[in-house]
Protein backbone atom coordinates (compact mmCIF):
# COMPACT_ATOMS: atom_id res chain seq x y z
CA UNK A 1 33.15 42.19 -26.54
CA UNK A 2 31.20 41.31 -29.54
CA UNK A 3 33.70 38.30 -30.80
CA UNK A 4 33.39 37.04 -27.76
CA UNK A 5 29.90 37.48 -27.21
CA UNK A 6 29.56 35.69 -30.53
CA UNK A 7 31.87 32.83 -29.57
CA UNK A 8 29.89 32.21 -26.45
CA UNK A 9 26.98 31.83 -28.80
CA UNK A 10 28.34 29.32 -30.66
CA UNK A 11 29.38 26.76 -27.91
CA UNK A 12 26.24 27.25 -26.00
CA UNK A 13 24.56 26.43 -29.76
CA UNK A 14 26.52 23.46 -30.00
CA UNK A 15 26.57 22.12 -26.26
CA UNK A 16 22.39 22.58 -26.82
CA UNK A 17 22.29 20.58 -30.01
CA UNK A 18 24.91 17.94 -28.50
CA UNK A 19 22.91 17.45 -25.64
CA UNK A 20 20.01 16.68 -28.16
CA UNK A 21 21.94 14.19 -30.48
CA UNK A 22 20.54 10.49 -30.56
CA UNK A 23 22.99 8.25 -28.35
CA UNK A 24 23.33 4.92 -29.13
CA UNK A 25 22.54 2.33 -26.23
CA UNK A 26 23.28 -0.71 -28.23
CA UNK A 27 26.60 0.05 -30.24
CA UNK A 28 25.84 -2.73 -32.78
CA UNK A 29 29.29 -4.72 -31.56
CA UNK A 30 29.11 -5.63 -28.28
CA UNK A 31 26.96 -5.37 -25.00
CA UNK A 32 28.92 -3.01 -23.27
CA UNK A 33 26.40 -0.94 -21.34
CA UNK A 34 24.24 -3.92 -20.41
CA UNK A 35 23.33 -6.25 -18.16
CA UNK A 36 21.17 -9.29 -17.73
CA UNK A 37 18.66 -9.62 -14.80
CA UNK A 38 17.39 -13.17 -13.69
CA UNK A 39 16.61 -15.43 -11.06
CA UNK A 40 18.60 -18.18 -12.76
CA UNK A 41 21.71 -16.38 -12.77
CA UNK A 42 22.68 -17.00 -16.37
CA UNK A 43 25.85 -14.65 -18.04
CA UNK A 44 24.44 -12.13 -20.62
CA UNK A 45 26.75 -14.01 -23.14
CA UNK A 46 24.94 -16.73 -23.16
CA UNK A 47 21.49 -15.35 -23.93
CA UNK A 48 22.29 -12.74 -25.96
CA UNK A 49 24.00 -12.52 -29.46
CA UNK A 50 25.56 -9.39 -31.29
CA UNK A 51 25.68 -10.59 -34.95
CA UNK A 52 28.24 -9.24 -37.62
CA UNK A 53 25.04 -6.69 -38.94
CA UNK A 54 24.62 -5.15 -36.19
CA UNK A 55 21.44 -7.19 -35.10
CA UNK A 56 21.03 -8.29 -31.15
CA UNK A 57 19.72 -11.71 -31.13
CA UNK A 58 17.79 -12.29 -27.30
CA UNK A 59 16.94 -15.64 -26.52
CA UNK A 60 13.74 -15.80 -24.61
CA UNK A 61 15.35 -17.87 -21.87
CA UNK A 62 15.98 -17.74 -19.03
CA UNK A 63 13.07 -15.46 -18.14
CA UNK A 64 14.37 -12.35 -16.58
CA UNK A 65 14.91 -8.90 -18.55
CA UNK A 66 17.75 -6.74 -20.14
CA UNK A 67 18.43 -3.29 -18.80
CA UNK A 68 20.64 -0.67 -18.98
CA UNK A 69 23.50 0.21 -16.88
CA UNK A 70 22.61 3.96 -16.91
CA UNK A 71 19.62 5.67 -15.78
CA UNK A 72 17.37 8.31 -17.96
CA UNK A 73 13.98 11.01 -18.04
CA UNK A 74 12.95 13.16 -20.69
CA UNK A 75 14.16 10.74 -23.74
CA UNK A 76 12.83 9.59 -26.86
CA UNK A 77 13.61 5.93 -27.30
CA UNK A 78 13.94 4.73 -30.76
CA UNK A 79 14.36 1.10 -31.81
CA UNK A 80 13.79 -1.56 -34.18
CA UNK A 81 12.41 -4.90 -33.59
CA UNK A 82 11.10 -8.59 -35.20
CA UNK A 83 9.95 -11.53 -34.21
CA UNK A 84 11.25 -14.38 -36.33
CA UNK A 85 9.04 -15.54 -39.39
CA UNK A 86 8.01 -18.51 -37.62
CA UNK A 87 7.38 -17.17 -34.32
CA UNK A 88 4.70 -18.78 -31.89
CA UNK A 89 1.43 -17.19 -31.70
CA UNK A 90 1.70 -16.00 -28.16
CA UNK A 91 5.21 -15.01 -28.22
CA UNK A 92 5.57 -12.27 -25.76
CA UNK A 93 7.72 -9.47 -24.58
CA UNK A 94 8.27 -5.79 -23.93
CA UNK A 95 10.26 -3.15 -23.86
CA UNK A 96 10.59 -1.38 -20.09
CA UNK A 97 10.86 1.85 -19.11
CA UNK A 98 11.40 3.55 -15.97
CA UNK A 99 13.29 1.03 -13.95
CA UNK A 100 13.64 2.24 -10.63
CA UNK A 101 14.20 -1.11 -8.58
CA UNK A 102 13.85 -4.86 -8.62
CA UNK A 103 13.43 -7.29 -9.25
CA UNK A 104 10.17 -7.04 -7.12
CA UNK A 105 6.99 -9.24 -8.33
CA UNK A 106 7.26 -12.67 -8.66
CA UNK A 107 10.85 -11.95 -7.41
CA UNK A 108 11.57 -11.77 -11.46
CA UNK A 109 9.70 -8.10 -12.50
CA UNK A 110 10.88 -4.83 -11.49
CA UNK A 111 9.01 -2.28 -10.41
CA UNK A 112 8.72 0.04 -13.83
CA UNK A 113 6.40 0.39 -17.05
CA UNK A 114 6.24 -1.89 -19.73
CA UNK A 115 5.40 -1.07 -23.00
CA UNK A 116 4.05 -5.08 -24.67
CA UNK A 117 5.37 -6.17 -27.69
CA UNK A 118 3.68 -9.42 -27.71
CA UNK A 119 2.30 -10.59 -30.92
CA UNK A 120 -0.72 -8.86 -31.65
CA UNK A 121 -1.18 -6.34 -28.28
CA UNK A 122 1.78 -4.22 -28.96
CA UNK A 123 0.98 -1.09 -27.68
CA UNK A 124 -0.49 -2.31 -23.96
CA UNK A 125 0.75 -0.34 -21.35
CA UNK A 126 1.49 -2.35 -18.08
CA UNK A 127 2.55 -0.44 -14.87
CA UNK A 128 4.53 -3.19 -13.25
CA UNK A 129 5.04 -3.96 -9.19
CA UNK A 130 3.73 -1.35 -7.95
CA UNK A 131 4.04 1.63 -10.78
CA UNK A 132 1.03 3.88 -11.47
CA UNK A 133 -0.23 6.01 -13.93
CA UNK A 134 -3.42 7.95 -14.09
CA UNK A 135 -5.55 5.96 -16.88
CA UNK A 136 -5.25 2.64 -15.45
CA UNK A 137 -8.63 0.16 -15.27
CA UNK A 138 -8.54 -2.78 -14.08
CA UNK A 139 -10.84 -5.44 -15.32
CA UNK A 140 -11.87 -8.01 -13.24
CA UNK A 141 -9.59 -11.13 -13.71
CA UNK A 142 -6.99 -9.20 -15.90
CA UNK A 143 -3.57 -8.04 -15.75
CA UNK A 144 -3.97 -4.26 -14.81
CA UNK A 145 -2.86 -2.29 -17.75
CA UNK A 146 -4.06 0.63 -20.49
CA UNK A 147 -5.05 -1.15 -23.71
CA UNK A 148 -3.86 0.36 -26.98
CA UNK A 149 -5.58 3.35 -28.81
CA UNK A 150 -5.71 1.64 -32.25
CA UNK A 151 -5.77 -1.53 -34.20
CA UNK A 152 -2.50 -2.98 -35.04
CA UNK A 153 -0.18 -1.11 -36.85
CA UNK A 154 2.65 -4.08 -35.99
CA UNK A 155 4.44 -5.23 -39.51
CA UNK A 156 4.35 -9.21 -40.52
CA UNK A 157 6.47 -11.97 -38.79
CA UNK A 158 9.96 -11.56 -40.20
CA UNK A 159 9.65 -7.69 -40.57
CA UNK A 160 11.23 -4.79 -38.46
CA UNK A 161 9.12 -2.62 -36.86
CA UNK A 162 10.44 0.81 -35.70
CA UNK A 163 9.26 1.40 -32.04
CA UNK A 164 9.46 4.57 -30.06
CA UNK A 165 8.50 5.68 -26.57
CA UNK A 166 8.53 9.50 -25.62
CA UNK A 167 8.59 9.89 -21.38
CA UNK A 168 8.90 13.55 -21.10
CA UNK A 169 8.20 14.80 -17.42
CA UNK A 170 5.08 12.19 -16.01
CA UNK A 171 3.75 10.83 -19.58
CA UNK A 172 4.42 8.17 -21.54
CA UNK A 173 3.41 7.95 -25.44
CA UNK A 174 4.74 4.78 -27.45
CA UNK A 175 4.27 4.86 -31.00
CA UNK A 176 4.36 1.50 -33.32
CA UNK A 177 5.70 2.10 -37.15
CA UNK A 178 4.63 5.92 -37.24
CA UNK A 179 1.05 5.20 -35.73
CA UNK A 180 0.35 6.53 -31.89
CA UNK A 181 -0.14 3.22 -29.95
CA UNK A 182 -0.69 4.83 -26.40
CA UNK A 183 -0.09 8.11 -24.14
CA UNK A 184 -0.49 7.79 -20.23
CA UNK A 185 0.21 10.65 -17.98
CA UNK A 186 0.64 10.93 -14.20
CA UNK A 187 3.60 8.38 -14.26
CA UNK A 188 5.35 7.58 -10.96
CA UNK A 189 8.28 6.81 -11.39
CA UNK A 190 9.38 8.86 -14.21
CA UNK A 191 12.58 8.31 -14.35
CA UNK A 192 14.99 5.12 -14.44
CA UNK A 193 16.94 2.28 -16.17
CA UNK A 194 15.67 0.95 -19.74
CA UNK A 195 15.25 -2.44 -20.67
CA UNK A 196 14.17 -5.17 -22.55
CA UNK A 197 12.03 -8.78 -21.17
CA UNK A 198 12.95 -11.86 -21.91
CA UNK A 199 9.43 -14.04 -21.24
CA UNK A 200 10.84 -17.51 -23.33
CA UNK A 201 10.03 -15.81 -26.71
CA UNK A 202 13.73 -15.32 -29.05
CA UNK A 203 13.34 -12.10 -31.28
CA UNK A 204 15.85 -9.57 -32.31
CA UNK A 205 16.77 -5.95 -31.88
CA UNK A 206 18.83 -3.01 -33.88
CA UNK A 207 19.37 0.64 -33.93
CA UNK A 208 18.72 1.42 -30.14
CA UNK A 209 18.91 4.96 -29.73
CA UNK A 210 18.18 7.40 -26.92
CA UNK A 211 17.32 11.17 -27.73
CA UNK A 212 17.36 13.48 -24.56
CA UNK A 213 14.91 15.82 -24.69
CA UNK A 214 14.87 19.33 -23.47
């Protein structure tokens, strides 16, 4: 019984630690695994670009967002991102998590949580259409969303940054080149489809990876 016993050990050791291996949700050659979501009704071909490095080019129209074909909880998210060097001052988008349905507001935005990565507020936390979270303040006149913990830690235009987002069980934490940008808690939904904005802003992405977590 003890060979056995042993053997038993072993695959249940290696089905845990596959289970826990990064998985690649951009596979650097094509965009299998993706899809484009807009009002205009534009083909993800034309919008987005998967260059000979590996890099994902997104064009920042039309405005709409990218998301996953598959649904996820309990994940680290790990990604790099840049804005070109001569980027606009108010370029804007985000990276979305939780996707459980839309597109709801604005018939464009679904209803999930968006993590900014608009030039200089990366780090916001915006529960979109209807999600909720427990540290959400509203200010009178202003988008409803949690404001980052810290000053900027977001590299110069041109740059990759390396942006990851934790959602184990109800909390969010998103964390901007090693540096804790924000943690909410209380999250509903918690679960859903990951994705990507396009608000008329072109920047680029690499190294997508997903990390379940136990």
């Amino acid at each position: 019984m003890a060979p056995m016993r042993s053997l038993l050990l072993f695959l249940a050791a290696a089905v845990s630690a596959f289970a826990a291996s990064p998985v690649a949700l951009f596979n650097g050659k094509d965009l299998s695994g993706w899809k484009l979501i807009t009002a205009k009704g534009a083909d993800i071909a034309t919008v987005c670009t998967v260059k000979p490095d590996g890099v994902l080019a997104v064009a920042g129209n039309p405005v709409g967002y990218l998301a996953t074909t598959g649904a996820y909880a309990n994940y680290r998210l790990r990604l790099e991102y840049r804005w070109p060097a001569n980027a606009a001052k108010e370029s804007n988008g985000g990276a979305l998590v939780h996707i459980a349905s839309g597109p709801i507001d604005r018939k464009t935005w679904p209803l999930c949580f968006q993590v900014q990565t608009k030039i200089g507020r990366i780090g916001d936390l915006l529960p979109m259409a209807g999600a909720t979270c427990a540290e959400l303040v509203t200010a009178p006149g202003k988008t409803p969303q949690v404001e980052r913990l810290k000053p900027s830690s977001e590299k110069p235009l041109g740059e990759w940054n390396v942006f990851e987002i934790v959602c184990r069980g109800d909390t969010i934490e998103c964390s901007i080149n090693g540096v804790v940008q924000n943690r909410v808690t209380r999250c509903e939904p918690r679960s859903g489809q990951i994705g990507f904005q396009l608000e008329t802003a072109p920047y680029e992405l690499r190294r997508i990876e997903l990390a379940p977590l136990e």
